[in-house]
Protein backbone atom coordinates (compact mmCIF):
# COMPACT_ATOMS: atom_id res chain seq x y z
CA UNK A 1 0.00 0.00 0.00
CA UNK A 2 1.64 3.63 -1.26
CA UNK A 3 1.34 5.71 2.12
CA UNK A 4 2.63 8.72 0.12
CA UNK A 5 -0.58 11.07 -1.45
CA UNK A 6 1.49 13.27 -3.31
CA UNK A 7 4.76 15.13 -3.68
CA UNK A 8 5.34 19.00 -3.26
CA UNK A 9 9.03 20.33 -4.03
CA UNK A 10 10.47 16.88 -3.44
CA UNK A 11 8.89 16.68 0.04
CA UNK A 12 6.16 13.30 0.07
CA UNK A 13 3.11 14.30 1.86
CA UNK A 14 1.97 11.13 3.75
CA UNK A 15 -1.91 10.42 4.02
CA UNK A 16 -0.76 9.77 7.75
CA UNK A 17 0.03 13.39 8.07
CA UNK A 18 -3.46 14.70 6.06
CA UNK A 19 -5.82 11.98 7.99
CA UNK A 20 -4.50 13.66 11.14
CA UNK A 21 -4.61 16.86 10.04
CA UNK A 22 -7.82 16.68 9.13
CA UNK A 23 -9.06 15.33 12.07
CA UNK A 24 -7.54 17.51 13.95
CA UNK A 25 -9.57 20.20 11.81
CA UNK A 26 -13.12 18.63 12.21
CA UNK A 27 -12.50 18.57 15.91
CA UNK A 28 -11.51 22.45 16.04
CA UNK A 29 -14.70 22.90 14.22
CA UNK A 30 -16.95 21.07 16.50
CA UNK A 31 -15.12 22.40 19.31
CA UNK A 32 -16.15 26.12 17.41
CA UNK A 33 -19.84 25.17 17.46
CA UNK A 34 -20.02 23.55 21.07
CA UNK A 35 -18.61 26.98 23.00
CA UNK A 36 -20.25 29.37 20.52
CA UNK A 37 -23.40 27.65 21.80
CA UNK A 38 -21.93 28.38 25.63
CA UNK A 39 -22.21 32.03 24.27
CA UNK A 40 -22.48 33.03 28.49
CA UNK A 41 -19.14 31.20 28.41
CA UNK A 42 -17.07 30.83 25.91
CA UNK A 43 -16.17 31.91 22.35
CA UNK A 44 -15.00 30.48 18.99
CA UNK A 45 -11.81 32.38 19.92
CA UNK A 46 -11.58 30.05 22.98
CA UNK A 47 -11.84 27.25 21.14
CA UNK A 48 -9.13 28.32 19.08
CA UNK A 49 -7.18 29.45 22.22
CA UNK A 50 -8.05 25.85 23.73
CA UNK A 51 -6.55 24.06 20.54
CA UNK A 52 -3.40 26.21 20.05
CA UNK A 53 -2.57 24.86 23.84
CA UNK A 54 -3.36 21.42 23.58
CA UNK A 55 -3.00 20.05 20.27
CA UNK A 56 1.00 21.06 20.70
CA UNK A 57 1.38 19.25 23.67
CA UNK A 58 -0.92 16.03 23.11
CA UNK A 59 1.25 14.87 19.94
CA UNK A 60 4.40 15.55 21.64
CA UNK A 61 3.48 13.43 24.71
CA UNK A 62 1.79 11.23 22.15
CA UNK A 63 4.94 10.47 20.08
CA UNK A 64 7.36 10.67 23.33
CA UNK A 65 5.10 7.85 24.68
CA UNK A 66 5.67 5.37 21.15
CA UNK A 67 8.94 6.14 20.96
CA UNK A 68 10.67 6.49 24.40
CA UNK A 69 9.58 3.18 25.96
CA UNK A 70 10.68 1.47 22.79
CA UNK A 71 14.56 3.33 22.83
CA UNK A 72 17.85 1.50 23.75
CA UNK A 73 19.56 2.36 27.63
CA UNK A 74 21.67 4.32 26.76
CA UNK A 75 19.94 5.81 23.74
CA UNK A 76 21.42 6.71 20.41
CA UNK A 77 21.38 9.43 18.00
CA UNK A 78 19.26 7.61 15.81
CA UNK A 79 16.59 6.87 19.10
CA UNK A 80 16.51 10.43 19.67
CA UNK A 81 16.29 11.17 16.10
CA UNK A 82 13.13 8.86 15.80
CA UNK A 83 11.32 10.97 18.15
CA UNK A 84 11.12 13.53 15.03
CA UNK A 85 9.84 11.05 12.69
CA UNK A 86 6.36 11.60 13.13
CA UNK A 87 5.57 10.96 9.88
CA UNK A 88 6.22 7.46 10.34
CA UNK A 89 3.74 6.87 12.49
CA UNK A 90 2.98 6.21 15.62
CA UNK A 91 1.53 7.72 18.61
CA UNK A 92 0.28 6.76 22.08
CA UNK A 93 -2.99 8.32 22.33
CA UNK A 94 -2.90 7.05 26.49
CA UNK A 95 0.17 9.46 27.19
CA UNK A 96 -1.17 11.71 24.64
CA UNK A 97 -4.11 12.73 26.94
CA UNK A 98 -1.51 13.62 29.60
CA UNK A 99 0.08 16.19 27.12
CA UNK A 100 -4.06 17.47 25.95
CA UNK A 101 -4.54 17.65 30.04
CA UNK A 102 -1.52 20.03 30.87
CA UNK A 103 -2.62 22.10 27.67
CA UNK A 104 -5.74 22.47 28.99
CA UNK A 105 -4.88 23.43 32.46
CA UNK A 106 -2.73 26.15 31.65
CA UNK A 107 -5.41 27.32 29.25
CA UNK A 108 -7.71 27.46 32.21
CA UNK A 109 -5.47 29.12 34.38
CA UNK A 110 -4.30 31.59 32.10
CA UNK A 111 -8.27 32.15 31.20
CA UNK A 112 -9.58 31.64 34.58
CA UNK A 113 -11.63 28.59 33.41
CA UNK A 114 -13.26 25.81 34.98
CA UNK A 115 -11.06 22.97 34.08
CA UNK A 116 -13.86 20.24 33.93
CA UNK A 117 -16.41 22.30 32.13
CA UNK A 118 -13.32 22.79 28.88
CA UNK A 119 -12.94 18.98 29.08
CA UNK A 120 -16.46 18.07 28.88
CA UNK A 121 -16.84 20.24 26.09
CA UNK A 122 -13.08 18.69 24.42
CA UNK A 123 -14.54 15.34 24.65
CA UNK A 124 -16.92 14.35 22.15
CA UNK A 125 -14.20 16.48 19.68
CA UNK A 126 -11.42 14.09 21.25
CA UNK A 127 -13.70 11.18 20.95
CA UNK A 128 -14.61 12.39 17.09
CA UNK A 129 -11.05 13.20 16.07
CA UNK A 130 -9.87 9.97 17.62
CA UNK A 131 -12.28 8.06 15.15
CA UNK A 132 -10.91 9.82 12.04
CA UNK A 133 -7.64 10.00 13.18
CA UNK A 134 -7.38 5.85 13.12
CA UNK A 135 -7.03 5.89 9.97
CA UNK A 136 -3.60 6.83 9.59
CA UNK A 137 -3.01 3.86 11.02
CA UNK A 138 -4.56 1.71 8.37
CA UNK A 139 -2.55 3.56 5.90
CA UNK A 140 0.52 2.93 7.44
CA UNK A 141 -0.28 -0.72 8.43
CA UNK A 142 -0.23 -0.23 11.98
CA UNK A 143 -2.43 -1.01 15.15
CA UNK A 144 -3.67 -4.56 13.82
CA UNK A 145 -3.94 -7.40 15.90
CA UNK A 146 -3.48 -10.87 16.27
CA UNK A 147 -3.30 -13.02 12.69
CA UNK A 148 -6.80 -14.41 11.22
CA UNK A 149 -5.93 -17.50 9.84
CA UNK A 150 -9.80 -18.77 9.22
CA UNK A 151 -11.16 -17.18 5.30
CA UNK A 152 -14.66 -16.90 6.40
CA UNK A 153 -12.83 -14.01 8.69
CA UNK A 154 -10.39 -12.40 6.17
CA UNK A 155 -12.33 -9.89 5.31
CA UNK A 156 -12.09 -5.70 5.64
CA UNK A 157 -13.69 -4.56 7.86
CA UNK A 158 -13.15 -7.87 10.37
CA UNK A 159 -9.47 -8.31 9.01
CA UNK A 160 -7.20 -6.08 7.15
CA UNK A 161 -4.37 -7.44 4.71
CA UNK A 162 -1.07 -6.68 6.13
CA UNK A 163 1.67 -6.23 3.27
CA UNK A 164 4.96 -7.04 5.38
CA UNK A 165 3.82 -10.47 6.30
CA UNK A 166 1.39 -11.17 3.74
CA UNK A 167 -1.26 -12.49 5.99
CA UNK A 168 -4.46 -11.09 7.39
CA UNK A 169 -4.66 -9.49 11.07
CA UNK A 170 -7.58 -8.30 13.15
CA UNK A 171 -8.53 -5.27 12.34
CA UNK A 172 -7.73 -3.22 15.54
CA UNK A 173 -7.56 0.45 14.09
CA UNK A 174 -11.22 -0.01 12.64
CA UNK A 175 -12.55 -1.45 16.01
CA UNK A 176 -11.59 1.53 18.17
CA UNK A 177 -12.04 4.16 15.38
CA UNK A 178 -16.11 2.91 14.95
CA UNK A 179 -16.15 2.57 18.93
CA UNK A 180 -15.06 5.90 19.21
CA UNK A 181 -17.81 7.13 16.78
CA UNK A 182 -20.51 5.61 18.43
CA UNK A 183 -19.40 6.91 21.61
CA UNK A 184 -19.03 10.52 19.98
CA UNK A 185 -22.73 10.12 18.98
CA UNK A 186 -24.06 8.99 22.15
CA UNK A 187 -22.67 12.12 23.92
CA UNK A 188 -23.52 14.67 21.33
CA UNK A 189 -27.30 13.19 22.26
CA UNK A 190 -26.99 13.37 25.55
CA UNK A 191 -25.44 17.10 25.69
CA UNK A 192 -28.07 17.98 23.69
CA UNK A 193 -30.91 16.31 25.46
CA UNK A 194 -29.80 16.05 29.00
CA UNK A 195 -26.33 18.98 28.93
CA UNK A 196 -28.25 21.32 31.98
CA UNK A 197 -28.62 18.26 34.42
CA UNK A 198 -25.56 16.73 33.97
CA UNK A 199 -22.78 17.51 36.53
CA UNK A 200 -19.67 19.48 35.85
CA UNK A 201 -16.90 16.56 34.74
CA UNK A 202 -19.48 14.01 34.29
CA UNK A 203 -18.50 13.44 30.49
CA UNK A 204 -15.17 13.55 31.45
CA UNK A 205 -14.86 10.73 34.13
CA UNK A 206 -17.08 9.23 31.67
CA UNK A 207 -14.51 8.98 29.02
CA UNK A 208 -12.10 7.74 31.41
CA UNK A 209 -14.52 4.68 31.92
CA UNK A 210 -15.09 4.71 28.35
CA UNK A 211 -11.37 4.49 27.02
CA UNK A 212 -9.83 2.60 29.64
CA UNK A 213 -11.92 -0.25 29.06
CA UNK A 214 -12.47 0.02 25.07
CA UNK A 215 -8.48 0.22 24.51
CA UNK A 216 -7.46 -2.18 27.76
CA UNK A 217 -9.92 -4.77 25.80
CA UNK A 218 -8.46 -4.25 22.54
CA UNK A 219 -4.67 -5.12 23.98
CA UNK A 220 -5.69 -8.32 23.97
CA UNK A 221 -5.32 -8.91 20.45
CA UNK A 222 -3.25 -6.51 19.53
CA UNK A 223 0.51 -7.54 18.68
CA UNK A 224 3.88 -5.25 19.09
CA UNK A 225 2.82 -4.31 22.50
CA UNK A 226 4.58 -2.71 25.30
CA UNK A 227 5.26 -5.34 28.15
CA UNK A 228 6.69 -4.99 31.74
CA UNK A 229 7.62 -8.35 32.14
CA UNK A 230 4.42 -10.70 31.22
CA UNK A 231 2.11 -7.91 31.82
CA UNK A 232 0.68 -5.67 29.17
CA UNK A 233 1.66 -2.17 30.79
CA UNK A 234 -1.28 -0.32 28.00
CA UNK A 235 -3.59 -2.75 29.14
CA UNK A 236 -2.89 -2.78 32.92
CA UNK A 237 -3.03 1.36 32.82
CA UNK A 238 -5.96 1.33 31.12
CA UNK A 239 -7.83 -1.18 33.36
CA UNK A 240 -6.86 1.22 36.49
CA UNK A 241 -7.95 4.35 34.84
CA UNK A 242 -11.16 2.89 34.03
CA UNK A 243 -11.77 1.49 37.87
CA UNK A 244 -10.33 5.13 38.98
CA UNK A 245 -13.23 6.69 36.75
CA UNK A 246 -15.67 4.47 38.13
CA UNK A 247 -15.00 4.92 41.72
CA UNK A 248 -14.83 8.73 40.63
CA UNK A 249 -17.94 8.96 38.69
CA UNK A 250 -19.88 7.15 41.34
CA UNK A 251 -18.55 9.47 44.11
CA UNK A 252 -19.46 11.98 41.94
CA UNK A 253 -23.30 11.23 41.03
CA UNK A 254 -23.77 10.14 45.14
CA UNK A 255 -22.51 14.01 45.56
CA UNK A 256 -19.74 12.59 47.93
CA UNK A 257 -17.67 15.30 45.88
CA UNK A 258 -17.50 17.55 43.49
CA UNK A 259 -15.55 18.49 40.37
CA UNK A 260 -15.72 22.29 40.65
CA UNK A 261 -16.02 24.19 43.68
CA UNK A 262 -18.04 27.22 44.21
CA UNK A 263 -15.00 29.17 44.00
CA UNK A 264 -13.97 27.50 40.07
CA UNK A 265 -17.61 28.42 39.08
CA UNK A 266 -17.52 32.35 40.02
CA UNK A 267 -14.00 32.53 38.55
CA UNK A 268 -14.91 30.61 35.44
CA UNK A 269 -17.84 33.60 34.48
CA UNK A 270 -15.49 36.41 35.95
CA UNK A 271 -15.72 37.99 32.88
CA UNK A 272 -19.26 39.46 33.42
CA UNK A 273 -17.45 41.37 36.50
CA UNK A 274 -16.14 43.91 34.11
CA UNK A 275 -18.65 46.44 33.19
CA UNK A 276 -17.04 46.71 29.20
CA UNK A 277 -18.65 42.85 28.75
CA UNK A 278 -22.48 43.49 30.52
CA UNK A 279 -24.47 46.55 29.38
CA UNK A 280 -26.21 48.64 31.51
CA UNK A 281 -29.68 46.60 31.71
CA UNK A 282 -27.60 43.32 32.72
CA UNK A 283 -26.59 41.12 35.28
CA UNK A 284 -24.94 37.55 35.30
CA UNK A 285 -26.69 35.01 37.76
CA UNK A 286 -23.49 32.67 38.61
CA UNK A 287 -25.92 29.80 40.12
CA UNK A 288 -28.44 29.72 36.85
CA UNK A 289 -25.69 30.27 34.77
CA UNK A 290 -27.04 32.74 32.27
CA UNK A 291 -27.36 36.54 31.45
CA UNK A 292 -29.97 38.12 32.85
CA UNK A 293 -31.45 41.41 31.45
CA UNK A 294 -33.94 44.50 32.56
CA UNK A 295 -36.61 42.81 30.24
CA UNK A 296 -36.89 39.32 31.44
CA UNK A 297 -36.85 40.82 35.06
CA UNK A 298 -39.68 43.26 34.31
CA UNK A 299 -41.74 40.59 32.31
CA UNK A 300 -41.66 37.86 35.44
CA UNK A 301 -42.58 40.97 37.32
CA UNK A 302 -45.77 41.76 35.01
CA UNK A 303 -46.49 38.00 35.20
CA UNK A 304 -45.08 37.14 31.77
CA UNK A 305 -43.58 33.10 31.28
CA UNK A 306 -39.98 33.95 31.59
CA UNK A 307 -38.93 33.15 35.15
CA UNK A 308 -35.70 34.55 36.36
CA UNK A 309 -34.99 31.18 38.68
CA UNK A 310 -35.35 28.93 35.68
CA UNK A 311 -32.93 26.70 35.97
């Protein structure tokens, strides 16, 4: 399979580099559309702000995470060289969320934002780009699994034809990538249906769950994995994150604690403290969460259906 799409000025432009690109570009959009619609909170320019900060960071964490545990003691030029290779593929998307995490905490405190409610919005475009992203991988003939030896199975999208060894493999990229998408469309439904009950971090933890158990299941076909000793280290951190997120989301939905304190909240709408950003006829209501104006005060006052404590 030719990974190269085309050639510009001698340099080959891999489809590797333009799938992730362009995932990477349909989750800035979606990010775009998801905080223009929290227009009491954020701004396409945060989005863009948010992206600029993490993107950076995940793929360098992402690629140091491939490439580092995989090095010689002590390493070589050429090991440290391969950390520059991106092109070549390959990325681990587990330490990659550590390097999207610290981008999005010093976004927040640089913005005074509530860390939780960026992530919840980051996660269906995480979840999204994740699906598209995969496949780079089938491109490069990467992420595949265990070898299919029974022809009733060698078929795309079950099994996928792996050049190098001639032989068909489980198809590992295409089982995350259409988990991921059914995930993304389960949360975009229940944002949209359920978004003003659901508690601060909830999605969050909830892709914790989600991811820990969807890629700790997949290790165990997968082959060219990362071992300490006879343990699968991916699959043994992504089995503890999961029963973290649990313990956490269920601690969470009891009310035992909290994601975002009082404190978080007020800062995270400080904005409408500065008398440039409300007009006159104004105020912000931090516990609703909304703008509220002159009119909608005088029209619950004259008995109209707009009630100020809405939630």
């Amino acid at each position: 399979m030719n990974d190269v799409a085309f050639i510009i000025f001698g340099i080959e432009i891999k489809w590797y580099a333009i799938i992730l690109t362009a995932s990477m570009v349909v989750a800035l959009v979606l990010l775009v559309y998801l905080m223009s619609r929290r227009k009491d909170e954020f701004s396409a320019d945060d989005a863009l702000e948010v992206f600029l900060f993490t993107i950076p960071l995940a793929v360098i964490f992402a690629r140091l995470g491939f490439v580092v545990p995989r090095m010689n003691f002590p390493p070589t030029w050429d090991d440290i060289a391969e950390i520059f290779a991106i092109r070549d593929g390959g990325l681990t998307i587990v330490v990659g969320l550590f390097g999207g995490a610290l981008g999005i905490l010093l976004y927040c405190l640089l913005r005074k934002k509530s860390f939780f409610r960026v992530v919840d919005l980051i996660i269906p475009c995480l979840l999204i780009a994740q699906a598209l992203g995969r496949w780079g991988n089938f491109v490069n003939q990467e992420l595949y699994g265990l070898e299919i030896t029974d022809p009733k199975f060698q078929f795309f999208p079950i099994a996928v034809f792996i050049d190098a060894d001639g032989a068909w493999h489980c198809a590992n990229f295409i089982y995350e990538a259409a988990a991921n998408f059914i995930a993304f469309l389960v949360i975009m439904f229940v944002m949209r249906k359920y978004g003003n009950k659901l508690k601060v971090g909830a999605i969050s933890v909830g892709y914790l769950i989600w991811y820990g158990i969807l890629r700790g299941t997949l290790e165990f076909v997968k082959i060219d994995q990362l071992k300490w000793g006879n343990v699968r280290a991916v699959q043994l951190i992504c089995y503890i994150f999961a029963m973290i997120g649990i313990v956490i989301f269920i601690l969470l939905e009891t009310g035992v604690i909290k994601l975002e304190t009082e404190e978080m909240k007020r800062r995270h709408f400080s904005r409408y403290k500065d008398p440039e950003v409300m007009s006159t006829n104004e105020r912000f209501d931090v516990t609703r969460e909304r703008v509220i104006t002159s009119d909608i005060i005088d029209n619950a006052d004259n008995g109209g259906g707009e009630d100020v404590n809405e939630q």
